[in-house]
PDB file of N, CA and C in Angstrom:
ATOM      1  N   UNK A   1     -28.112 -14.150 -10.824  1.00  0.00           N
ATOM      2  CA  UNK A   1     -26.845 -14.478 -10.188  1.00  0.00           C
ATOM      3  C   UNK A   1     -25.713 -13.691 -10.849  1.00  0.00           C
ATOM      4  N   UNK A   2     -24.807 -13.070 -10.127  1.00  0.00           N
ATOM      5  CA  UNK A   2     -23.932 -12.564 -10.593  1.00  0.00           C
ATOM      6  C   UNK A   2     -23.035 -13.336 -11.148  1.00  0.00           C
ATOM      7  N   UNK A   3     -22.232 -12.405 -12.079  1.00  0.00           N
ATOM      8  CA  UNK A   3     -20.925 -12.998 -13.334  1.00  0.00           C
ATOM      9  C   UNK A   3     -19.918 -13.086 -13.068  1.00  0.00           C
ATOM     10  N   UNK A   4     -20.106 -11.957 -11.594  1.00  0.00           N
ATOM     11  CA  UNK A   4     -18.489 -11.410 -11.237  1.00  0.00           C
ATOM     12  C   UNK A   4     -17.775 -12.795 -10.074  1.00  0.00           C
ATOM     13  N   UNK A   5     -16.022 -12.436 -10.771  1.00  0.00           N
ATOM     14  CA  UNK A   5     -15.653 -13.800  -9.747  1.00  0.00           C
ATOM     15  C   UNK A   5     -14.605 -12.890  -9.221  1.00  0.00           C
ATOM     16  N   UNK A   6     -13.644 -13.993  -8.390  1.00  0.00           N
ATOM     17  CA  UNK A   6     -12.847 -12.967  -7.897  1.00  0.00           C
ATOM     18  C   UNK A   6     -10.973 -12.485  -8.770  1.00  0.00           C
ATOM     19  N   UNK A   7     -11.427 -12.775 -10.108  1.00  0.00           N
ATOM     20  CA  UNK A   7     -10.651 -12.887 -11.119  1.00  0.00           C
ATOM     21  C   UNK A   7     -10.903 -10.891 -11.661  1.00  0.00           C
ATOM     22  N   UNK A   8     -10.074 -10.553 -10.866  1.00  0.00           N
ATOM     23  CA  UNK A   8     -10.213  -8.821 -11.201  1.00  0.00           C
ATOM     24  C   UNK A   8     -10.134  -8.379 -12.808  1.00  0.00           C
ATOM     25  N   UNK A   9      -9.658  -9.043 -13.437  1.00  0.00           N
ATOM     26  CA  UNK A   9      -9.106  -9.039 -14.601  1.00  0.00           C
ATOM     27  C   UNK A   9     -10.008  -8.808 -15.691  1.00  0.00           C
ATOM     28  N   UNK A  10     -10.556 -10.300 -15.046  1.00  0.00           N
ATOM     29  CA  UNK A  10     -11.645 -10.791 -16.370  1.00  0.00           C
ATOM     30  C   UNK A  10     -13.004 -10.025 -15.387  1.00  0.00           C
ATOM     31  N   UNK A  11     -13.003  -9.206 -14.515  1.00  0.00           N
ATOM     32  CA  UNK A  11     -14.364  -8.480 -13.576  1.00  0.00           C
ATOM     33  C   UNK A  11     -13.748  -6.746 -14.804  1.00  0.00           C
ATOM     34  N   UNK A  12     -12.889  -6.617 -15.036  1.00  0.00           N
ATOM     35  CA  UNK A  12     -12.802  -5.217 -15.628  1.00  0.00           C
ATOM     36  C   UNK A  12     -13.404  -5.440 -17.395  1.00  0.00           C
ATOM     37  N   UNK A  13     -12.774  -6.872 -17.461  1.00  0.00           N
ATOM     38  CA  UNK A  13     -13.298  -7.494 -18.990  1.00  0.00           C
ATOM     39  C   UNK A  13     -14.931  -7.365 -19.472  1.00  0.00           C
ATOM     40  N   UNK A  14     -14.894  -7.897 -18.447  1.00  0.00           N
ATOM     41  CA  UNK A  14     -16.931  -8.314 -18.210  1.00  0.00           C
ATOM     42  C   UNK A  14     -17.778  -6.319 -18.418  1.00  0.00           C
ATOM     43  N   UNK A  15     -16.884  -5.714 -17.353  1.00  0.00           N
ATOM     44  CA  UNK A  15     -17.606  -4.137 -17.489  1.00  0.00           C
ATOM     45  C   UNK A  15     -17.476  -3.989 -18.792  1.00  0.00           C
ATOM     46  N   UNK A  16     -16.425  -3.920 -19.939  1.00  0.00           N
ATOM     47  CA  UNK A  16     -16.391  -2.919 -20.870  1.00  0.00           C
ATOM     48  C   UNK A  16     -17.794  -4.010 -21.940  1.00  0.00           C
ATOM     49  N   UNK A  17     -17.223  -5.291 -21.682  1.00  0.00           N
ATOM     50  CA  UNK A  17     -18.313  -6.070 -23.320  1.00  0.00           C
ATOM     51  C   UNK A  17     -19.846  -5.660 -22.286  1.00  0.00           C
ATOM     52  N   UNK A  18     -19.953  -5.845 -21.215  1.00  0.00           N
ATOM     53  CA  UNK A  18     -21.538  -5.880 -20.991  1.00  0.00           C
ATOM     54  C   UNK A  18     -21.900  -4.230 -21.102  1.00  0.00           C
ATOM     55  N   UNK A  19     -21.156  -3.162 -20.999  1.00  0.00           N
ATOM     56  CA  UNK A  19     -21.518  -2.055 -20.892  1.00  0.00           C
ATOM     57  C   UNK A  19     -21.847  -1.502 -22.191  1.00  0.00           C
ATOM     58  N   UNK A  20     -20.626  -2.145 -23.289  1.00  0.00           N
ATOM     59  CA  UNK A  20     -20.420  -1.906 -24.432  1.00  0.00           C
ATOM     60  C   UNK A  20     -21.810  -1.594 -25.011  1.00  0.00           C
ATOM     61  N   UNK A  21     -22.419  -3.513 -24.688  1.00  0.00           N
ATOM     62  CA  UNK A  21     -23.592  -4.162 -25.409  1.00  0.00           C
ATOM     63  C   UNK A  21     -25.048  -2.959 -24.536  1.00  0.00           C
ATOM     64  N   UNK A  22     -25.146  -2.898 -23.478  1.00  0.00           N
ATOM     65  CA  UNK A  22     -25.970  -2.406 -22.734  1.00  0.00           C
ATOM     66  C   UNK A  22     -26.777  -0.705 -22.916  1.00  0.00           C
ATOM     67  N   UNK A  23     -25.225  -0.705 -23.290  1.00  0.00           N
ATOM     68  CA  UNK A  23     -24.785   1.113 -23.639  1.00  0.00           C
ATOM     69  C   UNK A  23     -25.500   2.159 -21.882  1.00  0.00           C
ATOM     70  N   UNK A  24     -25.289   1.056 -20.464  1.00  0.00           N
ATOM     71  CA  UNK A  24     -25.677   1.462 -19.162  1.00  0.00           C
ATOM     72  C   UNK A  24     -24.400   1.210 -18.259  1.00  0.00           C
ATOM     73  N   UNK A  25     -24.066   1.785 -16.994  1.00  0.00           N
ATOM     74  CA  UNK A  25     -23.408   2.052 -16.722  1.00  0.00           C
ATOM     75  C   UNK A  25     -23.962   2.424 -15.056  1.00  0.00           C
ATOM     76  N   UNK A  26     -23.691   1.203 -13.920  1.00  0.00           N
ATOM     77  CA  UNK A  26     -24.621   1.654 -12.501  1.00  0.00           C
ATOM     78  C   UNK A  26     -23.684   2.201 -11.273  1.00  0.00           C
ATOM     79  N   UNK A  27     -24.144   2.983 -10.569  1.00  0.00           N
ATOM     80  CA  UNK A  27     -23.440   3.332  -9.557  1.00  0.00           C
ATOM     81  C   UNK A  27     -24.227   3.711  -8.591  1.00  0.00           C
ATOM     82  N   UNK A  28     -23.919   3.993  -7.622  1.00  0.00           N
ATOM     83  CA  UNK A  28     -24.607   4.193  -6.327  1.00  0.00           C
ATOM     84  C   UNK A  28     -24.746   5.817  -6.146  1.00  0.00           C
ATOM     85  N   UNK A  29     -25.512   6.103  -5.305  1.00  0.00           N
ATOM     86  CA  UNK A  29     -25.955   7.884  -5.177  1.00  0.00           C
ATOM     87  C   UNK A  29     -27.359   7.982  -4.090  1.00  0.00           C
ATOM     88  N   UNK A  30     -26.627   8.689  -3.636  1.00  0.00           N
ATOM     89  CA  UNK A  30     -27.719   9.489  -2.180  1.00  0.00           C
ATOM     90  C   UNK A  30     -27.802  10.859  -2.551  1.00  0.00           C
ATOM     91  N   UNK A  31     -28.616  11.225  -1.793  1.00  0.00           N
ATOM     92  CA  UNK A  31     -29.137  12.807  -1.588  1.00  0.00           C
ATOM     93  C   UNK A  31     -27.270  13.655  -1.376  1.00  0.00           C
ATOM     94  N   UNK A  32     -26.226  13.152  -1.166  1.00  0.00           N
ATOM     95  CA  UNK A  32     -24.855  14.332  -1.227  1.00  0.00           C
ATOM     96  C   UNK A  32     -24.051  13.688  -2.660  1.00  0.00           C
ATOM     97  N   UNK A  33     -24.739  12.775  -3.206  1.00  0.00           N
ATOM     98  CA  UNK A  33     -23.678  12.942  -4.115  1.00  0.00           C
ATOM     99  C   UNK A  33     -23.234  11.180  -5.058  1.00  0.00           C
ATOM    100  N   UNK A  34     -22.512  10.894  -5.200  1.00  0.00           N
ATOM    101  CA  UNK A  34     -22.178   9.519  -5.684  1.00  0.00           C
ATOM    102  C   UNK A  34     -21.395   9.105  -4.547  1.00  0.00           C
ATOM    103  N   UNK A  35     -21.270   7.709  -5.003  1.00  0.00           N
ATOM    104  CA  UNK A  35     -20.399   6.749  -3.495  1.00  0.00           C
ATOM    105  C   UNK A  35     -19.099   7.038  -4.473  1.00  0.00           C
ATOM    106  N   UNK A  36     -18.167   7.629  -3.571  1.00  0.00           N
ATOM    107  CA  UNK A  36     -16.756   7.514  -3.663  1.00  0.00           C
ATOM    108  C   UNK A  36     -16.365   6.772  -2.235  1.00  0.00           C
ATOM    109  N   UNK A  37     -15.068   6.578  -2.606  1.00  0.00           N
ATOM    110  CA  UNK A  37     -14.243   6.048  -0.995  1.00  0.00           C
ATOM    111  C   UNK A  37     -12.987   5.992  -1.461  1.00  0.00           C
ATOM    112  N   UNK A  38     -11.915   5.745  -0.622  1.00  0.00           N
ATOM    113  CA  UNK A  38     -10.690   5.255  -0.188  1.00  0.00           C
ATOM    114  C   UNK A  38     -10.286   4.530  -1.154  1.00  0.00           C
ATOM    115  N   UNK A  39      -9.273   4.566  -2.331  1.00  0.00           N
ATOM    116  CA  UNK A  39      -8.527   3.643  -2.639  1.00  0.00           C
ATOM    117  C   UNK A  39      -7.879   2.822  -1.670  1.00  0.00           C
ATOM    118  N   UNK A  40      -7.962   1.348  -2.231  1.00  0.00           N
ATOM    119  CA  UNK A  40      -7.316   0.283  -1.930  1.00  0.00           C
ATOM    120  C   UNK A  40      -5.960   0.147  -2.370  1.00  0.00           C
ATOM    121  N   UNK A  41      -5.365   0.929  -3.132  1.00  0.00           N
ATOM    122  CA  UNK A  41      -4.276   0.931  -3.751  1.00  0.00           C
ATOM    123  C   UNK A  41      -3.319   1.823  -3.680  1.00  0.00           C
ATOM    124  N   UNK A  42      -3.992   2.833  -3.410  1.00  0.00           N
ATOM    125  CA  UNK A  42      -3.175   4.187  -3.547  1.00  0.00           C
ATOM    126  C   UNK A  42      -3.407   5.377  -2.492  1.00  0.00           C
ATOM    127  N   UNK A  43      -2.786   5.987  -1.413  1.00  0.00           N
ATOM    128  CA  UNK A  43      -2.916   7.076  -0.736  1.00  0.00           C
ATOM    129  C   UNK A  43      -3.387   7.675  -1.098  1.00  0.00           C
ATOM    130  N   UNK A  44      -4.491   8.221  -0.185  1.00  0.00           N
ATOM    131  CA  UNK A  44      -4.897   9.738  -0.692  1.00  0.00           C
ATOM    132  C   UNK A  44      -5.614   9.792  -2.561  1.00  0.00           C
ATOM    133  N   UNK A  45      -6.137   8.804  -2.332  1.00  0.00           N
ATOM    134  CA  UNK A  45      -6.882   8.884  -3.698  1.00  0.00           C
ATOM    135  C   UNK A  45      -8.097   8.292  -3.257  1.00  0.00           C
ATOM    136  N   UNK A  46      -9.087   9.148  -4.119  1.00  0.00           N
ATOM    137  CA  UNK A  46     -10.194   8.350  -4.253  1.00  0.00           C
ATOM    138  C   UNK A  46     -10.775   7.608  -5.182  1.00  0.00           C
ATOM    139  N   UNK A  47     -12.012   6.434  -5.020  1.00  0.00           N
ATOM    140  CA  UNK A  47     -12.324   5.906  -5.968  1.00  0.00           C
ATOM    141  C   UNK A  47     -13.648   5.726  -6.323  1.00  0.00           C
ATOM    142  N   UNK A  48     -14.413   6.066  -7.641  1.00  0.00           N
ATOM    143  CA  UNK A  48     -16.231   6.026  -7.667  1.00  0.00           C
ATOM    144  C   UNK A  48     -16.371   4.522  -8.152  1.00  0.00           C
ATOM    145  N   UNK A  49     -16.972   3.476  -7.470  1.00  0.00           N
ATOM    146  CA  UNK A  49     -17.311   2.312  -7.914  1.00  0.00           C
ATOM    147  C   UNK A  49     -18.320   2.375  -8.771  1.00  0.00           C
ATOM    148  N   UNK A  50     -18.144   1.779 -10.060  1.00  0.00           N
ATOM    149  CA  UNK A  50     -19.407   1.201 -11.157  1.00  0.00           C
ATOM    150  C   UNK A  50     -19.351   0.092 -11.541  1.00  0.00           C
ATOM    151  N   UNK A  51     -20.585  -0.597 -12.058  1.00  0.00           N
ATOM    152  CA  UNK A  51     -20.849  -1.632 -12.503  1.00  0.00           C
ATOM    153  C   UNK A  51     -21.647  -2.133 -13.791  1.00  0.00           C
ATOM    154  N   UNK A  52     -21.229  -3.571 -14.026  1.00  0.00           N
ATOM    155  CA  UNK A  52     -21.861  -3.012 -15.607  1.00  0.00           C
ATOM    156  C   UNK A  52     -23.636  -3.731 -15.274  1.00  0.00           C
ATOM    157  N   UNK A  53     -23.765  -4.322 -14.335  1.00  0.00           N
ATOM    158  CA  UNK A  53     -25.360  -4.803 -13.980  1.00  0.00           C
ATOM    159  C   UNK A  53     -25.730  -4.084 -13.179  1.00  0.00           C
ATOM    160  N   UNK A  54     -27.127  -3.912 -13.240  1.00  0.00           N
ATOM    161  CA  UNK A  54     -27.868  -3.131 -11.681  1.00  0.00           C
ATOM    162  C   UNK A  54     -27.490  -4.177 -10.484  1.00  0.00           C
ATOM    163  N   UNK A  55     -28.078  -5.580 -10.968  1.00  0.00           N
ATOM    164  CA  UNK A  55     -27.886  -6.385 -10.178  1.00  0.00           C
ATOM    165  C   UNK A  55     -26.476  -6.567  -9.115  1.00  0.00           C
ATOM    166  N   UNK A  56     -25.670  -6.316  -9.459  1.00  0.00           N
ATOM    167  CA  UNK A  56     -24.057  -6.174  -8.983  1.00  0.00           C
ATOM    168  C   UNK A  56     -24.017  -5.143  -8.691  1.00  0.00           C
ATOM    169  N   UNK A  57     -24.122  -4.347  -8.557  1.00  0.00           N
ATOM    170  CA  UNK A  57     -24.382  -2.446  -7.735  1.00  0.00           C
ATOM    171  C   UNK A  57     -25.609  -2.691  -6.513  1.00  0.00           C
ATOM    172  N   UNK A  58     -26.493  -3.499  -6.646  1.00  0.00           N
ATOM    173  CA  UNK A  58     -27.692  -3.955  -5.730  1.00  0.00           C
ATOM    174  C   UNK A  58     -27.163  -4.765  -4.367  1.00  0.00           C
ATOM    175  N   UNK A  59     -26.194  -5.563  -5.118  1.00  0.00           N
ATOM    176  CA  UNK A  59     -25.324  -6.432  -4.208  1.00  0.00           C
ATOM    177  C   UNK A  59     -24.822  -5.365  -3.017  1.00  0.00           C
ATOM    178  N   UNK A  60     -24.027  -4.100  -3.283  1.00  0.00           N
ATOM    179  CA  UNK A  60     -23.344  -3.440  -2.785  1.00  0.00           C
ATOM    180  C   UNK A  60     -23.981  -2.679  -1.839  1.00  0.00           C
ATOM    181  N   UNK A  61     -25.071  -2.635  -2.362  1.00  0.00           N
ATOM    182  CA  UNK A  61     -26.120  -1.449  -1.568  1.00  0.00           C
ATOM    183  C   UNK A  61     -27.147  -1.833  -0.515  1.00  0.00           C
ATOM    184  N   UNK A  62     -26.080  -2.232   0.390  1.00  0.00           N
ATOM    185  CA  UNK A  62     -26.248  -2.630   2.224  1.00  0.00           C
ATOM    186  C   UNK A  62     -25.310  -1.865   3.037  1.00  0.00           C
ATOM    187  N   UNK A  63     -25.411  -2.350   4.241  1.00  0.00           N
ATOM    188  CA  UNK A  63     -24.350  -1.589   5.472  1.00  0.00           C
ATOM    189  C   UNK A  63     -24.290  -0.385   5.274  1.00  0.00           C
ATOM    190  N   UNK A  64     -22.856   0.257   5.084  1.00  0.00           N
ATOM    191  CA  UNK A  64     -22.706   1.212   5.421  1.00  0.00           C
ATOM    192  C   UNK A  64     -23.163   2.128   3.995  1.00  0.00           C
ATOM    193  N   UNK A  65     -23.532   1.538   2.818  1.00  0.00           N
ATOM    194  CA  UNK A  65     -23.778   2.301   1.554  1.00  0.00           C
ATOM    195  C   UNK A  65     -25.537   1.558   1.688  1.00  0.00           C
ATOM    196  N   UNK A  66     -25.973   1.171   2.279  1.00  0.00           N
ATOM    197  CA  UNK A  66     -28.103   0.952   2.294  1.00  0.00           C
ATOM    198  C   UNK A  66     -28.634   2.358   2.613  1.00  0.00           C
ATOM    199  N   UNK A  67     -28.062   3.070   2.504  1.00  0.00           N
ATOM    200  CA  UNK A  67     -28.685   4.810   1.840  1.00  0.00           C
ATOM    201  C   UNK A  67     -28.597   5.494   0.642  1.00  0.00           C
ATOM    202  N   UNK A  68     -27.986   4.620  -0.205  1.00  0.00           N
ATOM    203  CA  UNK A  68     -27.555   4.838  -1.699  1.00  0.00           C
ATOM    204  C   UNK A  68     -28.644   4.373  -2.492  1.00  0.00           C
ATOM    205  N   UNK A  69     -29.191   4.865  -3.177  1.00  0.00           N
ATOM    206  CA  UNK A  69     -29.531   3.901  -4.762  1.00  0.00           C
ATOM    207  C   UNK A  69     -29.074   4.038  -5.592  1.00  0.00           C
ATOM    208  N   UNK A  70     -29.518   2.776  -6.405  1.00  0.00           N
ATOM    209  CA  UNK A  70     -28.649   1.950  -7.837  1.00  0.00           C
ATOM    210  C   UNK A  70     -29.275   3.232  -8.766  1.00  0.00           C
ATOM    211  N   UNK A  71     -29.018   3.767  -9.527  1.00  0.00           N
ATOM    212  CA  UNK A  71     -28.947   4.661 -10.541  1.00  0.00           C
ATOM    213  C   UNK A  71     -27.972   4.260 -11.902  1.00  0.00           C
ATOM    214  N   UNK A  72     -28.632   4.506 -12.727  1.00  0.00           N
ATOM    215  CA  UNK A  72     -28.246   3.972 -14.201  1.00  0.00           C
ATOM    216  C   UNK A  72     -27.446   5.063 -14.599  1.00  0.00           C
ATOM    217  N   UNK A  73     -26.269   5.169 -15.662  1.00  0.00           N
ATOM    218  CA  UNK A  73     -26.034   5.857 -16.014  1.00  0.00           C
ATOM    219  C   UNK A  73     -25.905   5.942 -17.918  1.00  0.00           C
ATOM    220  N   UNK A  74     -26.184   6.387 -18.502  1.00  0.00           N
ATOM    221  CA  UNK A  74     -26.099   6.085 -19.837  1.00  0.00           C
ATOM    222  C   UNK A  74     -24.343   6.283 -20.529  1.00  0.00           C
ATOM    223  N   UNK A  75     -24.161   4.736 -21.031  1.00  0.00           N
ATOM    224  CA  UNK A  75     -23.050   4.414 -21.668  1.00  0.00           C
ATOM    225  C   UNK A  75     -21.919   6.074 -22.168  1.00  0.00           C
ATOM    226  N   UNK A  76     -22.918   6.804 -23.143  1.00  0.00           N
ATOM    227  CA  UNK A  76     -22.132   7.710 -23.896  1.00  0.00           C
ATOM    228  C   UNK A  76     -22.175   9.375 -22.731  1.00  0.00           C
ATOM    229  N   UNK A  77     -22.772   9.410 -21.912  1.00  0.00           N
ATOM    230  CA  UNK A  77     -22.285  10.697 -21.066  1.00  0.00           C
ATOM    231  C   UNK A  77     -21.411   9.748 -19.559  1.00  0.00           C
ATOM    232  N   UNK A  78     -21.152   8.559 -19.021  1.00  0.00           N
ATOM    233  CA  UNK A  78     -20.491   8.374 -18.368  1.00  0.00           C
ATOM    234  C   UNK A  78     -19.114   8.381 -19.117  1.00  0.00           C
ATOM    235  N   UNK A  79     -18.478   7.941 -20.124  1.00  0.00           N
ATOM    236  CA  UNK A  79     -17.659   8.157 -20.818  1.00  0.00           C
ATOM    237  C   UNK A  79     -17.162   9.650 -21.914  1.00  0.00           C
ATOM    238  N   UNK A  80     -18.097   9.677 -22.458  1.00  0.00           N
ATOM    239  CA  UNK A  80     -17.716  11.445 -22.802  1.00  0.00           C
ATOM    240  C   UNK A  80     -17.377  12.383 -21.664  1.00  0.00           C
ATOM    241  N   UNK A  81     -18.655  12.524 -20.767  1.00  0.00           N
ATOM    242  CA  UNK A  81     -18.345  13.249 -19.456  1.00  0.00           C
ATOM    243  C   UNK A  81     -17.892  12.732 -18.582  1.00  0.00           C
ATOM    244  N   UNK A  82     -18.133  12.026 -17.824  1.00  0.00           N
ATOM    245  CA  UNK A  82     -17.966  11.482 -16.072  1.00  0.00           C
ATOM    246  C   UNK A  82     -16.110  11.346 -16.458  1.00  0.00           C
ATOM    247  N   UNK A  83     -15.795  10.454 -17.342  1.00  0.00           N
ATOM    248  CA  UNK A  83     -14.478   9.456 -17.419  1.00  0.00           C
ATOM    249  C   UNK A  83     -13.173  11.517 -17.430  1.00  0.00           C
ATOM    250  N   UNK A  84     -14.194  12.038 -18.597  1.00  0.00           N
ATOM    251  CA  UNK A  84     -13.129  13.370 -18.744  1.00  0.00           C
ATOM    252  C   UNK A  84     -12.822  14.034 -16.770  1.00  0.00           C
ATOM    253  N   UNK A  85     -14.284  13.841 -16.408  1.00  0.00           N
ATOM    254  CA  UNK A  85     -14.005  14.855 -15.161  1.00  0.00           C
ATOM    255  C   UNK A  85     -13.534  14.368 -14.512  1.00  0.00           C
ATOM    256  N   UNK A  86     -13.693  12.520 -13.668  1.00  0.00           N
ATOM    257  CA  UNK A  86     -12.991  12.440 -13.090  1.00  0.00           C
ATOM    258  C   UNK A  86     -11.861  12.022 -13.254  1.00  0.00           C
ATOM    259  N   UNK A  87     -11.158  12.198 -14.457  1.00  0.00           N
ATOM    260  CA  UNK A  87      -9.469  12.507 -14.610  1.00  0.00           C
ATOM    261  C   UNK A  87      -8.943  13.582 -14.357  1.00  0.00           C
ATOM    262  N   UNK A  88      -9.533  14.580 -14.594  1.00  0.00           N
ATOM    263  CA  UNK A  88      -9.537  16.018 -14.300  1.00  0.00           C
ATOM    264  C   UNK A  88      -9.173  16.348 -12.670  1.00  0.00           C
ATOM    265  N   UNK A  89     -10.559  15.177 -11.897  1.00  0.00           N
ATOM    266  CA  UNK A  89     -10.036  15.316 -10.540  1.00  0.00           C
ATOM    267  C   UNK A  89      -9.588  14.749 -10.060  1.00  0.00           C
ATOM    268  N   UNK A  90      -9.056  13.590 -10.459  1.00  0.00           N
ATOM    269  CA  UNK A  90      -8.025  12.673 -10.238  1.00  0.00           C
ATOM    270  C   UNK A  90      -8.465  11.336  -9.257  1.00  0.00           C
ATOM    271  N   UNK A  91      -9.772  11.271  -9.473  1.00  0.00           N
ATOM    272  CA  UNK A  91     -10.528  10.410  -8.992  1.00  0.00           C
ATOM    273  C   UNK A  91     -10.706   8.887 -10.005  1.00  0.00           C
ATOM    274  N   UNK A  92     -10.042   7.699  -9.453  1.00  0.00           N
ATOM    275  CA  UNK A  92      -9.857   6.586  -9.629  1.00  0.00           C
ATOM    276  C   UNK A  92     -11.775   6.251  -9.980  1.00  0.00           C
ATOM    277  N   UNK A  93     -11.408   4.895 -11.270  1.00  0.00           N
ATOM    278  CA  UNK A  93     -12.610   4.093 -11.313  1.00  0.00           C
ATOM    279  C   UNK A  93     -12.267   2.866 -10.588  1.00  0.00           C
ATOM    280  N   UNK A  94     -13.633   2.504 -10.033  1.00  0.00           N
ATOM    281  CA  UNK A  94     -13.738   1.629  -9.150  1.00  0.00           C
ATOM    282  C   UNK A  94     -14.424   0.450 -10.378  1.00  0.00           C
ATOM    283  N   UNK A  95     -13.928  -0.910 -11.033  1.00  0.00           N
ATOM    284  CA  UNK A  95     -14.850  -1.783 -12.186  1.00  0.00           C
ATOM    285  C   UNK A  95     -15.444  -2.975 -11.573  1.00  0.00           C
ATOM    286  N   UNK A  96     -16.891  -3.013 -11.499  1.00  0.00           N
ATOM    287  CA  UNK A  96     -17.209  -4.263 -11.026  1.00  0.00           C
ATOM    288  C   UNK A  96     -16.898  -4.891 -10.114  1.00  0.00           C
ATOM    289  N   UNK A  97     -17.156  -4.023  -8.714  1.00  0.00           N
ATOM    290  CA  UNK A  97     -16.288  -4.759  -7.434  1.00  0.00           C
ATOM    291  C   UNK A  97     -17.515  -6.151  -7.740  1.00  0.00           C
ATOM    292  N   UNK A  98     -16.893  -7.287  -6.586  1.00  0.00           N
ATOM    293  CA  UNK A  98     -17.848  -8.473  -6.618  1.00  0.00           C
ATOM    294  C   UNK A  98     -17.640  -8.042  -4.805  1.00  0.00           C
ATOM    295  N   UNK A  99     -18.453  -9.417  -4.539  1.00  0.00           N
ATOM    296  CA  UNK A  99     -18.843  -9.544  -3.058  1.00  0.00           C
ATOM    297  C   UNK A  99     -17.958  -8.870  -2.144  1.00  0.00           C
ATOM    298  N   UNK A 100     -16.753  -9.057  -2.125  1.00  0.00           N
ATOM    299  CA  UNK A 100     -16.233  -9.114  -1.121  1.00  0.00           C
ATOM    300  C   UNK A 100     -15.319  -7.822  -1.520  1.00  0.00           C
ATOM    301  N   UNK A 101     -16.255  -6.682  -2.221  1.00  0.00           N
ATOM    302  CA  UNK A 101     -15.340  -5.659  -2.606  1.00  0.00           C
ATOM    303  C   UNK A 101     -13.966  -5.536  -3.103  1.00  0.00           C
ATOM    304  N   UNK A 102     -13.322  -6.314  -3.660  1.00  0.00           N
ATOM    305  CA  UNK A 102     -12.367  -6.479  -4.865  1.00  0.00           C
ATOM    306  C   UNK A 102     -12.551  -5.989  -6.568  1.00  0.00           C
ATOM    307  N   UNK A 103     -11.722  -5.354  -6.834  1.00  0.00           N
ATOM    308  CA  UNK A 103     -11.846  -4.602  -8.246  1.00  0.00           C
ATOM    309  C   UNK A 103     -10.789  -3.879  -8.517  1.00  0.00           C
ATOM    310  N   UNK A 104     -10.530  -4.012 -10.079  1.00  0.00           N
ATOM    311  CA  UNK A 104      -9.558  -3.498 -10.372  1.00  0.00           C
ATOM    312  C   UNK A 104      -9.699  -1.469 -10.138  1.00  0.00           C
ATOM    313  N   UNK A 105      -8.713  -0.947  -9.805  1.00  0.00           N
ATOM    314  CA  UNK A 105      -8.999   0.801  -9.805  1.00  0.00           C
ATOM    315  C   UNK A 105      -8.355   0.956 -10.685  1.00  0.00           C
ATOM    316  N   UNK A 106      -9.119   1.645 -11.817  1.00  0.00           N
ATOM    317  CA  UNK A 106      -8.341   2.120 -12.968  1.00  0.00           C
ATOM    318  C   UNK A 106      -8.230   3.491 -13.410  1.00  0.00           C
ATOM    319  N   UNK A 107      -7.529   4.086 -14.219  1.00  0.00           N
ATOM    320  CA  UNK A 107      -7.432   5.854 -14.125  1.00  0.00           C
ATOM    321  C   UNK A 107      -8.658   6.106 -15.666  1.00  0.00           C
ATOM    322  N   UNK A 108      -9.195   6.675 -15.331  1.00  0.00           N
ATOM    323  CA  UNK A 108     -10.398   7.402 -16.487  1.00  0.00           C
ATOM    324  C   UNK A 108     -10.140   7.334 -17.382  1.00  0.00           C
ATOM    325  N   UNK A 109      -8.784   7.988 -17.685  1.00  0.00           N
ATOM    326  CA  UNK A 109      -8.614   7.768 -19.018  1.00  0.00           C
ATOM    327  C   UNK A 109      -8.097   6.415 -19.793  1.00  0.00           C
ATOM    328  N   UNK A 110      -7.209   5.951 -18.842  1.00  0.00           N
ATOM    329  CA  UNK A 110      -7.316   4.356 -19.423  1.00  0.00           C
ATOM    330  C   UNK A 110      -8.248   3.315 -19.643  1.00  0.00           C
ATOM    331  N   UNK A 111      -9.419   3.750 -19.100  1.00  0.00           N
ATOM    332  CA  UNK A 111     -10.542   2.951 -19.384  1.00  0.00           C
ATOM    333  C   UNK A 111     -11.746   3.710 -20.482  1.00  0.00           C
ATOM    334  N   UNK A 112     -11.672   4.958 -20.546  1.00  0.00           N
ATOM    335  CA  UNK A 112     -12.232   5.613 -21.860  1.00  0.00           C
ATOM    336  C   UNK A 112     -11.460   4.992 -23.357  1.00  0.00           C
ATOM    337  N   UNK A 113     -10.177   4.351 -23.066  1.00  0.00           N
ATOM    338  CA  UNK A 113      -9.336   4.193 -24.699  1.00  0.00           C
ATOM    339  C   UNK A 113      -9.677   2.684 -24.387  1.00  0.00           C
ATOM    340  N   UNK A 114     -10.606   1.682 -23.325  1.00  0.00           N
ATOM    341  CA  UNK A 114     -11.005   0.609 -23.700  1.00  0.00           C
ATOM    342  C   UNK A 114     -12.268   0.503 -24.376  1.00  0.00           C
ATOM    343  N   UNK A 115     -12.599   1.513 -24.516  1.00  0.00           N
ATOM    344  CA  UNK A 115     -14.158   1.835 -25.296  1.00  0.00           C
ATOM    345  C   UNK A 115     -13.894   2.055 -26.802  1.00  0.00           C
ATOM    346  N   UNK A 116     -12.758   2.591 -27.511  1.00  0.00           N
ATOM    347  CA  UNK A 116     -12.553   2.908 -28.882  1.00  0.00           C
ATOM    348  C   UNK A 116     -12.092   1.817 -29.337  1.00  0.00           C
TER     349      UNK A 116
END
């Protein structure tokens, strides 16, 4: 059963201690690439959703994303790498959406200085 509630806050809280502890990191990916989409927040931005359970990325991966699979990512190259590039491209993190796709979008680098 999932952890995540609809408390965005404590859903960005939950990614960094379970990822911390896990040292994994899940997101979705098909044959073109990773699931990005549409910020909810911001024009013209995009956002890559991750999660800190498979289980909660599993949730996600129906409808219009049930061509994706859950793919792991390891703690220290999603943050050394992924967090540098997509600041670079100005591509929003998507933390622990829950059911009903709610989550905080946060900028790469502000969530790489919740890891130190």
């Amino acid at each position: 059963m999932s952890n995540l509630t609809s408390d965005t806050q404590a859903n960005l809280e939950l990614f960094i201690n379970e990822t911390k502890e896990s040292k994994i990191v899940w997101g979705l990916r098909n044959e073109e690439g990773w699931l990005a989409c549409d910020s909810a927040e911001f024009e013209d931005t995009e956002v890559m959703p991750f999660w800190s359970e498979k289980e909660d990325a599993e949730m996600q991966n129906v409808e219009e994303w049930e061509d994706f699979s859950v793919v792991e990512i390891p703690l220290d190259i999603f943050v050394e790498d992924w967090l540098i590039t997509l600041s670079e491209d100005a591509v929003l993190i998507g933390v622990n959406w829950n059911a009903e796709l709610e989550g905080k979008e946060v900028e790469p680098s502000e969530l790489a200085k919740m890891y130190l």
